[in-house]
N, C-alpha and C. Protein backbone atom coordinates (compact mmCIF):
# COMPACT_ATOMS: atom_id res chain seq x y z
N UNK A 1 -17.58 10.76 -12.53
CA UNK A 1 -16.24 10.45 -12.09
C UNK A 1 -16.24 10.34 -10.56
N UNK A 2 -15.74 9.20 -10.06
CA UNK A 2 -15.70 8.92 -8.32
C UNK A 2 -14.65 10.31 -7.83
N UNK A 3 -14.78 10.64 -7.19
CA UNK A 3 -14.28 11.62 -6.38
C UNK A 3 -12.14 11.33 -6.28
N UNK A 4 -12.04 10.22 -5.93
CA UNK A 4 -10.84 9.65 -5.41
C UNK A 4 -10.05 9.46 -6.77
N UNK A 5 -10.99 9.88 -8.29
CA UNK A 5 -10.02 9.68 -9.28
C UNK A 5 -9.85 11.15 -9.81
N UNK A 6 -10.70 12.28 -9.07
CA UNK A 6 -10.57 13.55 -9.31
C UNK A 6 -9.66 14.25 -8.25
N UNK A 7 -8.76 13.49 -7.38
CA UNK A 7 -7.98 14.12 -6.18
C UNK A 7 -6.24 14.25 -6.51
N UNK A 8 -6.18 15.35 -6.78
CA UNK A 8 -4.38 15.78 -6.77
C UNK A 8 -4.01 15.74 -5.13
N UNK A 9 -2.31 15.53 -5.77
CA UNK A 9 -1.33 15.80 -4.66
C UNK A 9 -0.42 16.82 -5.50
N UNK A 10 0.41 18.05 -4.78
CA UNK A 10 1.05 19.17 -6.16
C UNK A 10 0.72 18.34 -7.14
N UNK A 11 -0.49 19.02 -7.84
CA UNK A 11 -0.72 18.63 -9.23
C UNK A 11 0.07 17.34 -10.11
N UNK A 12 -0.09 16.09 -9.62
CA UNK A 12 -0.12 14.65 -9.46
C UNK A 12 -1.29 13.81 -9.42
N UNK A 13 -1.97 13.46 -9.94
CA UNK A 13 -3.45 12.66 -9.90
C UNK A 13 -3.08 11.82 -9.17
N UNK A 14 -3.77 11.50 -7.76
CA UNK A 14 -3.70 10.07 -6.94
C UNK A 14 -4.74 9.76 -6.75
N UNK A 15 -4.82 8.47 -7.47
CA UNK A 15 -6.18 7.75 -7.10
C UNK A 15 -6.42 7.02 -6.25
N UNK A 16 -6.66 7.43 -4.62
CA UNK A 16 -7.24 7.40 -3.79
C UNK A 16 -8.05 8.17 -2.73
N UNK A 17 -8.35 7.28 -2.20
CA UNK A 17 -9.96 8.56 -1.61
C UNK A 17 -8.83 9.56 -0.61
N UNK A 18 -8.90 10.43 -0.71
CA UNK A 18 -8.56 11.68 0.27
C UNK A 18 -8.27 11.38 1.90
N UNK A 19 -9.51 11.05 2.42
CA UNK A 19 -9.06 10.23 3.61
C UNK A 19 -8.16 9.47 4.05
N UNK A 20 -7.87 8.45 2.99
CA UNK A 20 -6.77 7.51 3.03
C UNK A 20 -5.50 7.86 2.90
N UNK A 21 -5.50 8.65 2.07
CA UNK A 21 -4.19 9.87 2.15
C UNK A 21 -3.60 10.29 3.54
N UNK A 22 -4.93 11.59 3.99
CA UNK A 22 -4.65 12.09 5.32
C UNK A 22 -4.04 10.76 6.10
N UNK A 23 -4.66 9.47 6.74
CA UNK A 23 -4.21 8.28 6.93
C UNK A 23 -2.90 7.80 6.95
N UNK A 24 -2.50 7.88 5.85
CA UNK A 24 -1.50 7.37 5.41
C UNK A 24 -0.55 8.56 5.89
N UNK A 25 -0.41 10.17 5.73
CA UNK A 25 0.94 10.83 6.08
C UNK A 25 0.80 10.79 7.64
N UNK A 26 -0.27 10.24 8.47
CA UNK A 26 -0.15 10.32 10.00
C UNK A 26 0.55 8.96 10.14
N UNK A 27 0.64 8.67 9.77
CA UNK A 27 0.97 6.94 9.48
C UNK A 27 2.86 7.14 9.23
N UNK A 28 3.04 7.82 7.85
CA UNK A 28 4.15 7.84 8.19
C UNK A 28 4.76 8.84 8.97
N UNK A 29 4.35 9.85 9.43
CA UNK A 29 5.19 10.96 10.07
C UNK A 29 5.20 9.76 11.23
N UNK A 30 4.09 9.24 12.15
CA UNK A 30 4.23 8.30 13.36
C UNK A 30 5.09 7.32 13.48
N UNK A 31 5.40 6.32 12.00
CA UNK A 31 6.29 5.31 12.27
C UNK A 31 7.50 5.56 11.64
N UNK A 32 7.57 6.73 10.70
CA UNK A 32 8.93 7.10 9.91
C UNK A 32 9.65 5.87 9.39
N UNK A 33 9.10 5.00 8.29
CA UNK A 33 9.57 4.23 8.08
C UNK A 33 10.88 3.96 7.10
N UNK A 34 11.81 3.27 6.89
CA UNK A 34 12.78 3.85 6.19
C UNK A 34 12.44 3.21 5.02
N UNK A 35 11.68 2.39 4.38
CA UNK A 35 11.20 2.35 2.92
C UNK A 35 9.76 1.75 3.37
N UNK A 36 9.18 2.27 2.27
CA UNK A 36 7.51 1.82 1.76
C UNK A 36 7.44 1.15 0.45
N UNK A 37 7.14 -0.33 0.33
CA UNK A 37 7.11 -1.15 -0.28
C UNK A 37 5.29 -1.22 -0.97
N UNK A 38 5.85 -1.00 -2.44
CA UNK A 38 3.86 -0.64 -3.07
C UNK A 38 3.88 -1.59 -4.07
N UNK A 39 2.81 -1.97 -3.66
CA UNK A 39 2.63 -2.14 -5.39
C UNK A 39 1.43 -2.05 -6.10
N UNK A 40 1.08 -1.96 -7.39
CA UNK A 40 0.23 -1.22 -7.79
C UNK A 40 0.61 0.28 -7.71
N UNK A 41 1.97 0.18 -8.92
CA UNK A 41 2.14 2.10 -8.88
C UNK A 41 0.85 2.81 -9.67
N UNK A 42 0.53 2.24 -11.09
CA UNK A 42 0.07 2.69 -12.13
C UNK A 42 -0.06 4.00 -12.26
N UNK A 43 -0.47 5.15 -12.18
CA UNK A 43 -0.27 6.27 -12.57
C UNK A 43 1.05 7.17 -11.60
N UNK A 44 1.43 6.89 -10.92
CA UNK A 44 2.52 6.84 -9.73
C UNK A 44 2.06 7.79 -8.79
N UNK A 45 0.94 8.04 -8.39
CA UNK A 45 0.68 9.29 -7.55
C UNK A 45 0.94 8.85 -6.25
N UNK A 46 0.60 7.70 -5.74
CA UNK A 46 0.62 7.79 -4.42
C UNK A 46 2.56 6.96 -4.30
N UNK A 47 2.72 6.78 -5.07
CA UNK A 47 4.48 6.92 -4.95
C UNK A 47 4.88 8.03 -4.55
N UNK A 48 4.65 9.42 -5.69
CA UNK A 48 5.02 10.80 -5.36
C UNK A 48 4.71 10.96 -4.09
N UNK A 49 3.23 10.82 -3.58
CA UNK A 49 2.62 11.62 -2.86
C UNK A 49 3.70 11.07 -1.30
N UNK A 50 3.55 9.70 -1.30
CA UNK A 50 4.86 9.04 -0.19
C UNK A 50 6.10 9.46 -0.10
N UNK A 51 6.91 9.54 -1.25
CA UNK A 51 7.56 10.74 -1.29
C UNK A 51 7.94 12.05 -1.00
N UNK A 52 6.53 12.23 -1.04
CA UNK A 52 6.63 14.23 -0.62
C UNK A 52 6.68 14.12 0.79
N UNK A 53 5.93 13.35 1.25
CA UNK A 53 5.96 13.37 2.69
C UNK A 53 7.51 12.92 3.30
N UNK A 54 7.53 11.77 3.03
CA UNK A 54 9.43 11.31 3.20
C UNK A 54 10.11 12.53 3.05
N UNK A 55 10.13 13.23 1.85
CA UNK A 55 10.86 14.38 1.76
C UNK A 55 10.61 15.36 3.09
N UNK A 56 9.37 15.24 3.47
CA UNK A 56 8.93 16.79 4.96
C UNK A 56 9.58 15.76 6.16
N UNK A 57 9.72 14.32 6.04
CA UNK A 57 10.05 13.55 7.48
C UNK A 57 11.57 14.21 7.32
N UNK A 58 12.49 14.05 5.87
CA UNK A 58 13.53 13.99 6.21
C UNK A 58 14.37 12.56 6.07
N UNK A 59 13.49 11.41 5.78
CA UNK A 59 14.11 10.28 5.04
C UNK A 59 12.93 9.76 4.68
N UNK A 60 13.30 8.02 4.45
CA UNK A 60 12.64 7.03 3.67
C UNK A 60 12.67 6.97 2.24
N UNK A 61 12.08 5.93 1.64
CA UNK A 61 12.18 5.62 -0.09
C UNK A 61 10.80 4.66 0.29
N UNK A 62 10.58 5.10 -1.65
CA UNK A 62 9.69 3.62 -1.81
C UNK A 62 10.30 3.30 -3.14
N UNK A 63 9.58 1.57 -2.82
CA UNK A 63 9.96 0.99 -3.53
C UNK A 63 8.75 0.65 -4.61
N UNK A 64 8.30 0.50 -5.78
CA UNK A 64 6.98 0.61 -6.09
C UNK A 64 6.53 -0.50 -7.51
N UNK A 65 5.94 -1.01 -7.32
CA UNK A 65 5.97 -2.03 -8.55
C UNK A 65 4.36 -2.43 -9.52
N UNK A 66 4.42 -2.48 -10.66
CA UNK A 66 3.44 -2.31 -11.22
C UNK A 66 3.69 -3.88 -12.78
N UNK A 67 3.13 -3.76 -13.48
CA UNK A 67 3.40 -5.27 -14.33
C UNK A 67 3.14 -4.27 -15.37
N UNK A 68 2.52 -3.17 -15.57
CA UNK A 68 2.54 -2.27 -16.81
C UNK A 68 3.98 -1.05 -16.20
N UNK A 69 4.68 -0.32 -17.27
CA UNK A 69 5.28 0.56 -17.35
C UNK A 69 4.65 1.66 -18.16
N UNK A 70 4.29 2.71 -17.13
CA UNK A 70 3.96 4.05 -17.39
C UNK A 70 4.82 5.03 -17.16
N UNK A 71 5.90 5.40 -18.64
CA UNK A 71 7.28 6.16 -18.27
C UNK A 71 6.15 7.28 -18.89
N UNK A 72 4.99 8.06 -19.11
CA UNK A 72 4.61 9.49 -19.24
C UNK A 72 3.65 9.81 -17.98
N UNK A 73 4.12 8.56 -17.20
CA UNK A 73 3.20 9.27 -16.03
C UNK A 73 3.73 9.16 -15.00
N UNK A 74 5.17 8.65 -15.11
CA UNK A 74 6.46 8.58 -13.93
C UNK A 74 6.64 9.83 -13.52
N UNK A 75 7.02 10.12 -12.16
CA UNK A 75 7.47 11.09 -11.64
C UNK A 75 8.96 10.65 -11.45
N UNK A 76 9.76 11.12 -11.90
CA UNK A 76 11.43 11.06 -11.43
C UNK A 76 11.41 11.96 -10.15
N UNK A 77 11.86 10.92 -9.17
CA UNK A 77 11.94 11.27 -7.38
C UNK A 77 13.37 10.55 -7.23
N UNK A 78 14.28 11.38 -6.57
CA UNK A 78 15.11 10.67 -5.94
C UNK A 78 14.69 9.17 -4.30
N UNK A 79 13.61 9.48 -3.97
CA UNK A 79 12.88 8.23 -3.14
C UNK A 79 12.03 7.56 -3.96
N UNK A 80 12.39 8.23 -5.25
CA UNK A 80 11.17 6.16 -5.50
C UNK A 80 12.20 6.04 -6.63
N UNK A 81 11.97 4.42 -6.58
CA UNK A 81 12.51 3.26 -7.27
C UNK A 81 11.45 2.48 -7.94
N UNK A 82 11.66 2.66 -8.95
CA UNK A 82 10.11 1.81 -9.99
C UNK A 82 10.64 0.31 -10.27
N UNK A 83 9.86 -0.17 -10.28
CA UNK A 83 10.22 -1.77 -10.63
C UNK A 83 9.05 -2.14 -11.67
N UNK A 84 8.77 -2.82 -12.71
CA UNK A 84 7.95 -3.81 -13.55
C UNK A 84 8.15 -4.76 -13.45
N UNK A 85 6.40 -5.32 -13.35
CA UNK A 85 6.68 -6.83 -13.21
C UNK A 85 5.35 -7.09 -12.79
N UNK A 86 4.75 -8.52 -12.22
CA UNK A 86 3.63 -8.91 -11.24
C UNK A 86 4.64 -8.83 -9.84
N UNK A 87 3.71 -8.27 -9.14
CA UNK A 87 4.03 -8.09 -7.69
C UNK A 87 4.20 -9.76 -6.68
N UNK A 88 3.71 -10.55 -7.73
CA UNK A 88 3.78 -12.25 -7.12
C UNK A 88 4.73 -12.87 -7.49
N UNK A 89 5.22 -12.00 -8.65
CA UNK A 89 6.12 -13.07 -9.56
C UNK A 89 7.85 -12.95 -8.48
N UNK A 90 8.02 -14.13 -8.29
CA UNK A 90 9.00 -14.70 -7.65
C UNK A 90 10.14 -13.59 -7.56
N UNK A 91 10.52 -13.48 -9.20
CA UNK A 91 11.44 -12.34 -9.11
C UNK A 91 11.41 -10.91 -8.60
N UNK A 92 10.47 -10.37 -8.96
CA UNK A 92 10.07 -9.56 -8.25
C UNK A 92 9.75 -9.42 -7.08
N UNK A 93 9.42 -10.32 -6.18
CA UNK A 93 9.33 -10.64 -5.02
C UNK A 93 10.78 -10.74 -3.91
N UNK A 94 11.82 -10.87 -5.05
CA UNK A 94 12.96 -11.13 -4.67
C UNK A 94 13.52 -10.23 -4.29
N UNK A 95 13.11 -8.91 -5.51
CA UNK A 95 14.10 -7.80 -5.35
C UNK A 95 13.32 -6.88 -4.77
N UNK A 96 11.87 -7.06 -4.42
CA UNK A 96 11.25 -6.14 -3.15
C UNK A 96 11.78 -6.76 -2.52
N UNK A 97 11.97 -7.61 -1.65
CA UNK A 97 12.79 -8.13 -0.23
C UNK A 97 14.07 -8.03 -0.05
N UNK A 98 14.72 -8.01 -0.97
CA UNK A 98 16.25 -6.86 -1.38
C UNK A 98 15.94 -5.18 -0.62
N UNK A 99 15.41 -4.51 -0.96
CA UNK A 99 14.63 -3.55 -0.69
C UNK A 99 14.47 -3.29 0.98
N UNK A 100 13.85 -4.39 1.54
CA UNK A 100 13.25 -3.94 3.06
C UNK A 100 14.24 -3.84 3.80
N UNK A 101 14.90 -2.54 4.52
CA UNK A 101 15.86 -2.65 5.10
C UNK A 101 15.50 -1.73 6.20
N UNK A 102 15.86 -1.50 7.29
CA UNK A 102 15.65 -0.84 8.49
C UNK A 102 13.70 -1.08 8.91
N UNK A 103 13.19 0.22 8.89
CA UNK A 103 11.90 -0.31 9.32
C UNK A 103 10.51 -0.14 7.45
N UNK A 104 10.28 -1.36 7.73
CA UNK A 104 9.19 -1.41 6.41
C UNK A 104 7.85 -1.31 6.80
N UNK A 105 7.43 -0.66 6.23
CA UNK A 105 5.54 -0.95 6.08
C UNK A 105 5.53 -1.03 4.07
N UNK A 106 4.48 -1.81 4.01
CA UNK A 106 4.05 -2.41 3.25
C UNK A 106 2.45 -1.47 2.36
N UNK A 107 2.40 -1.31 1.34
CA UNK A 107 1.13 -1.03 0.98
C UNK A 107 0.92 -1.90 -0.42
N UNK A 108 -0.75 -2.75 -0.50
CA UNK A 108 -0.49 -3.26 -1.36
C UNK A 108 -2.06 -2.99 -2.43
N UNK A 109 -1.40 -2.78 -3.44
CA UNK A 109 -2.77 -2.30 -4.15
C UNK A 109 -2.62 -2.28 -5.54
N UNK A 110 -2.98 -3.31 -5.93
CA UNK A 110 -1.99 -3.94 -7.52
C UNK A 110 -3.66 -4.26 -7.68
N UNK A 111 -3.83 -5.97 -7.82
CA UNK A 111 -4.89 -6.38 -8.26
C UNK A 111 -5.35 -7.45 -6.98
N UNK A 112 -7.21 -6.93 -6.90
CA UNK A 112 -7.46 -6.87 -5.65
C UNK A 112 -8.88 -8.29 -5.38
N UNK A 113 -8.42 -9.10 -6.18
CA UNK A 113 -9.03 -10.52 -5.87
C UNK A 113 -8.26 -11.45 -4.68
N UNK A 114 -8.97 -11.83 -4.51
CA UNK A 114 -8.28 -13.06 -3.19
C UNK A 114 -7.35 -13.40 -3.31
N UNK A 115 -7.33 -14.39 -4.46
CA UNK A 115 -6.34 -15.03 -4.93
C UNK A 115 -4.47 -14.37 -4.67
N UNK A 116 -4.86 -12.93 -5.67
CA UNK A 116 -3.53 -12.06 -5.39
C UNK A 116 -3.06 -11.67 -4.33
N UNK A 117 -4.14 -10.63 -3.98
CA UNK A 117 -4.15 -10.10 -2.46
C UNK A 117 -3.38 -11.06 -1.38
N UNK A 118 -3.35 -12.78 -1.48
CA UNK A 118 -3.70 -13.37 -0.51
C UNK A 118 -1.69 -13.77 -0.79
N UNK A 119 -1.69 -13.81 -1.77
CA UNK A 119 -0.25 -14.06 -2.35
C UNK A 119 0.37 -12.85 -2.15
N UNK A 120 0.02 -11.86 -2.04
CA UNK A 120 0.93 -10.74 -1.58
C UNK A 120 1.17 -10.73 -0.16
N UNK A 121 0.26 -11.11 0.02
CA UNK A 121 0.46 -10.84 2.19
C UNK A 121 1.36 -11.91 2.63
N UNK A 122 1.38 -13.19 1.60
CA UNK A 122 2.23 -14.34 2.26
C UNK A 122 3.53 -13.67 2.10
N UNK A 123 3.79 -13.32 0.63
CA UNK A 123 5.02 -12.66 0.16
C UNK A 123 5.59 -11.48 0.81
N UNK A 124 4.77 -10.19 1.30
CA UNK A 124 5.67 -9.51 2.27
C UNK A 124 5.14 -8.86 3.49
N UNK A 125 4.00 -9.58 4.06
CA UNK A 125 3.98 -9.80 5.28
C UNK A 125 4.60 -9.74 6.28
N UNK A 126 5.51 -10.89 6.23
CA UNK A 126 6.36 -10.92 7.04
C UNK A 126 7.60 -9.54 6.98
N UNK A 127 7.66 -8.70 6.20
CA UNK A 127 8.69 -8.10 5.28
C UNK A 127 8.28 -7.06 6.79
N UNK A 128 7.05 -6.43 7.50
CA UNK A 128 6.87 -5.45 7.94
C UNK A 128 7.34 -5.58 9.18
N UNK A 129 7.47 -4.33 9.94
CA UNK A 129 8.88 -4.32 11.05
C UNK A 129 7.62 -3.69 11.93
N UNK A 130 8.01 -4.67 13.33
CA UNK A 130 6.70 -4.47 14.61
C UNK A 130 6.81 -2.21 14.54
N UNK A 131 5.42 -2.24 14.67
CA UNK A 131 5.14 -0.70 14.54
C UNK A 131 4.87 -0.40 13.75
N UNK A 132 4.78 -0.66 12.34
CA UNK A 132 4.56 -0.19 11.29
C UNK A 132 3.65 -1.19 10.65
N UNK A 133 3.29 -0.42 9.47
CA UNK A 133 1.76 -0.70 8.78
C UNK A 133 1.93 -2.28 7.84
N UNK A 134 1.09 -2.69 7.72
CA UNK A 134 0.50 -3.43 6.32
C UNK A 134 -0.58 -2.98 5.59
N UNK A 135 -0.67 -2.36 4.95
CA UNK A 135 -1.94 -1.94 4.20
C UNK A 135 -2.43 -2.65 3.06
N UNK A 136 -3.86 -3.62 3.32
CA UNK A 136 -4.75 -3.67 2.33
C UNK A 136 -5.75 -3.04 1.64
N UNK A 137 -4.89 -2.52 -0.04
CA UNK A 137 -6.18 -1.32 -0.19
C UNK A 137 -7.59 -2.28 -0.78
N UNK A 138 -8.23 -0.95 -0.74
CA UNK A 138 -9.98 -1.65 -1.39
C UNK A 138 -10.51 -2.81 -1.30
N UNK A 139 -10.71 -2.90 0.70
CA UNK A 139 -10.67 -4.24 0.87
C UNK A 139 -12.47 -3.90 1.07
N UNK A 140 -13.11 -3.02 0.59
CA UNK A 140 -14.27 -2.94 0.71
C UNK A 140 -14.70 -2.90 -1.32
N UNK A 141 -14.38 -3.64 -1.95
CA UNK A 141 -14.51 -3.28 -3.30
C UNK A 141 -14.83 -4.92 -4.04
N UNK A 142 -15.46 -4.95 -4.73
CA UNK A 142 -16.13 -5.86 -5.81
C UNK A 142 -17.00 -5.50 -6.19
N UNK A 143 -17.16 -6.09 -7.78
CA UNK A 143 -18.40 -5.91 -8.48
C UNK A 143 -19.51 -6.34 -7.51
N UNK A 144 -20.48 -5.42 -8.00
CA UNK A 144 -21.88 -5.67 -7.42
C UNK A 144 -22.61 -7.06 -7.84
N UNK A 145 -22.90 -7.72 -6.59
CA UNK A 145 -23.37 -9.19 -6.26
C UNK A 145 -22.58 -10.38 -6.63
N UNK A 146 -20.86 -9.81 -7.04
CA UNK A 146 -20.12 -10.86 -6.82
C UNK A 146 -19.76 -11.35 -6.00
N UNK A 147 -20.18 -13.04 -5.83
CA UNK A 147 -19.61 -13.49 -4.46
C UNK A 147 -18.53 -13.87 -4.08
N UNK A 148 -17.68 -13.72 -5.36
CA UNK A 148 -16.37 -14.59 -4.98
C UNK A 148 -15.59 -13.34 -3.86
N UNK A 149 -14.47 -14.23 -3.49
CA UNK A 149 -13.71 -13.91 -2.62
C UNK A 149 -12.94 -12.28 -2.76
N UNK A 150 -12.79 -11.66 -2.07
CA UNK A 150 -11.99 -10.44 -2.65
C UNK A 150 -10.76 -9.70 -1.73
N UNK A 151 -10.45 -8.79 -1.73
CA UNK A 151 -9.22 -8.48 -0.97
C UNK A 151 -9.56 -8.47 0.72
N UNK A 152 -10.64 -8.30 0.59
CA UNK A 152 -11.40 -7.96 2.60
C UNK A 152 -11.48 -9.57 2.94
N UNK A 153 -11.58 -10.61 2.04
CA UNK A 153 -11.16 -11.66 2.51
C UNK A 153 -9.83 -12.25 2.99
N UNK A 154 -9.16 -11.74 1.88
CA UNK A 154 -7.93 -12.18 2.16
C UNK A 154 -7.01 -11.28 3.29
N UNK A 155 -7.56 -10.53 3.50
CA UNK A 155 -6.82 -9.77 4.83
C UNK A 155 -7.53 -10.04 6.04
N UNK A 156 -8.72 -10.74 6.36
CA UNK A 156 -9.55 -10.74 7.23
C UNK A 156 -8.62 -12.58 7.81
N UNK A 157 -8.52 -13.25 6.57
CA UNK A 157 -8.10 -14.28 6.87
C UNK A 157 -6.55 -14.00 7.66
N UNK A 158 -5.59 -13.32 6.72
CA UNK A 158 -4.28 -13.44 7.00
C UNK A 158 -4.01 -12.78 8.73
N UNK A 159 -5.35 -11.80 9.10
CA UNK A 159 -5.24 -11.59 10.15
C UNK A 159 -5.51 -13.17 11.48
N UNK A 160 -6.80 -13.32 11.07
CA UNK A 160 -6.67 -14.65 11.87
C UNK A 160 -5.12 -15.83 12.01
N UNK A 161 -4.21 -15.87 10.76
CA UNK A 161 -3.36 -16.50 11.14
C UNK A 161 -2.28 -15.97 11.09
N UNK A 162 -1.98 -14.48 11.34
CA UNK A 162 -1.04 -13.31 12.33
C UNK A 162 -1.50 -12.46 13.38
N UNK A 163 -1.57 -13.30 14.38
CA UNK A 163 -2.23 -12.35 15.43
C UNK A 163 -1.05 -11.36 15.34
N UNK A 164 0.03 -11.46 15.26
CA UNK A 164 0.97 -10.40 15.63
C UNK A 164 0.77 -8.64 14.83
N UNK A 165 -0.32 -9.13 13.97
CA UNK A 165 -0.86 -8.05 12.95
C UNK A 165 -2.71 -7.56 13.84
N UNK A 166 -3.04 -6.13 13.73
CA UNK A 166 -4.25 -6.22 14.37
C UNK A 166 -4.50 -4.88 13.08
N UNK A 167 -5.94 -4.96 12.91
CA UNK A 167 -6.80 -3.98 11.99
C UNK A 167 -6.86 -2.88 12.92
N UNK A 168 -6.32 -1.94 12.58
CA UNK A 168 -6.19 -0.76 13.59
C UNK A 168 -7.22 0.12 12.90
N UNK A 169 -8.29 0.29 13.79
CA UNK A 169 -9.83 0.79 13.58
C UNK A 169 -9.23 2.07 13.67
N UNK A 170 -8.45 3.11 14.42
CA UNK A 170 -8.38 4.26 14.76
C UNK A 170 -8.03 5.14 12.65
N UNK A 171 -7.53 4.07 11.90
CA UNK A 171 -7.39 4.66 10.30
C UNK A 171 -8.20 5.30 10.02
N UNK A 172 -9.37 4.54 10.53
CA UNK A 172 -11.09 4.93 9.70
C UNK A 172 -11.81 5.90 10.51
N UNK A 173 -11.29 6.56 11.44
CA UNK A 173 -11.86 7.58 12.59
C UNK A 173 -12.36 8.86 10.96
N UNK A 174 -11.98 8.73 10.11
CA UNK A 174 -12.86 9.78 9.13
C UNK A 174 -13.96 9.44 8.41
N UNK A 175 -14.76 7.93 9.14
CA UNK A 175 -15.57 7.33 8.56
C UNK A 175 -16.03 7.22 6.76
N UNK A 176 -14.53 7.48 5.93
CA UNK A 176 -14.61 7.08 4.60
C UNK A 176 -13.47 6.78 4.76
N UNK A 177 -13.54 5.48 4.02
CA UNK A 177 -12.38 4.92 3.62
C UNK A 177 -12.55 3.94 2.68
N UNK A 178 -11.08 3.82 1.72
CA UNK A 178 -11.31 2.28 0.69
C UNK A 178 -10.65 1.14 1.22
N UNK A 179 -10.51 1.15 2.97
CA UNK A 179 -9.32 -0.15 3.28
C UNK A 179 -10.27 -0.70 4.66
N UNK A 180 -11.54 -0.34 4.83
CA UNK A 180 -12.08 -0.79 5.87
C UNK A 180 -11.46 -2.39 6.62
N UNK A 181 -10.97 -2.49 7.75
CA UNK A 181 -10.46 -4.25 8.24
C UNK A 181 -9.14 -4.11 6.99
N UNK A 182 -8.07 -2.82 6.76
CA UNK A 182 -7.20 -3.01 6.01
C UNK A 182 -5.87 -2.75 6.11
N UNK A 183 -6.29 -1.57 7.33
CA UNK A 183 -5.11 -0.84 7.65
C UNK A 183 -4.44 -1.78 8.90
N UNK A 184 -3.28 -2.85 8.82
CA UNK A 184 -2.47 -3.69 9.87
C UNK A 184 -1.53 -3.24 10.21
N UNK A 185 -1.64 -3.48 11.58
CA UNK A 185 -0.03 -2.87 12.02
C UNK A 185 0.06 -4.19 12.80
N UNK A 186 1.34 -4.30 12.83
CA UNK A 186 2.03 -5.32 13.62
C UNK A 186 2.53 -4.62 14.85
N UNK A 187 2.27 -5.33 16.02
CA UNK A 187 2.22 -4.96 17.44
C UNK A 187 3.29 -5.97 17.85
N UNK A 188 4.41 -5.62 18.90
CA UNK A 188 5.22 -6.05 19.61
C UNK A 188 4.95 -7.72 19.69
């Protein structure tokens, strides 16, 4: 079992690497954002876990979206809002952008081929408010000796045509991570 699928938050399974976690609550205590837009809830941990922290800031919500519904592995939070659906699909796209109100960061971690990935960043990209994050997860991930394209492409690209977005190297200062060239923040 990988390590990152054996890691609780209060006894909550979140499947992500530990690091990325730590990451992520310096992330929001720093930009205090007033919603976090996810997708890829599936087991909902790192919903909760965004949550718990929102709860120690004192505000924020997320908003969180998945194309399967897992109501025995939902956490009922007054800050999260579950949505079903594909995270591309128009409608859904609609009513996350309903959603972004005051300051947004973005995390996106649904399904992590080019193709999607690359359709999510067009879709709420723009959604993120200067200072705060865009996160591409597992942009270091594909099957072994597949060449096709994968999420580290499609964020490597979307950076070249948003300079206003930069890969903020200081994420990975715990030299493990699953978002290597992933973690964006948009700069003034």
């Amino acid at each position: 079992m990988p390590p990152w699928a054996e890691t609780y938050w209060l006894g909550k399974q979140v499947v992500k690497c530990p690091m990325d976690l730590w990451v992520y609550q310096e992330i929001l205590w720093e930009t205090q954002p007033d919603v976090l837009l996810e997708t890829g809830t599936s087991g909902a941990g790192s919903a909760f876990f965004f949550a718990s922290i929102f709860d120690r800031i004192g505000k924020g919500r997320v908003v969180t979206v998945d194309t399967e519904y897992y109501p025995h592995l939902r956490i009922d939070h007054p800050r999260i809002k579950y949505l079903t659906g594909s995270s591309i699909n128009p409608q859904i796209v609609a009513q996350m952008c309903s959603e972004a109100e005051g300051k947004v960061m973005v995390s996106l971690d649904s399904l992590h081929t080019y193709e999607h990935v690359k359709a999510e960043l067009d879709a709420y990209g723009s959604l993120v408010t200067t200072g705060c994050y865009l996160v591409v997860e597992d942009t270091g991930w594909g099957p072994p000796g597949d060449q096709r394209a994968w999420a580290c492409d499609a964020a490597a690209e979307f950076l070249r045509e948003h300079p206003e977005f930069v890969a903020d190297e200081k994420c990975e200062k715990h030299l493990l991570t699953s978002n290597r060239g992933g973690w964006l923040k948009r700069e003034p």
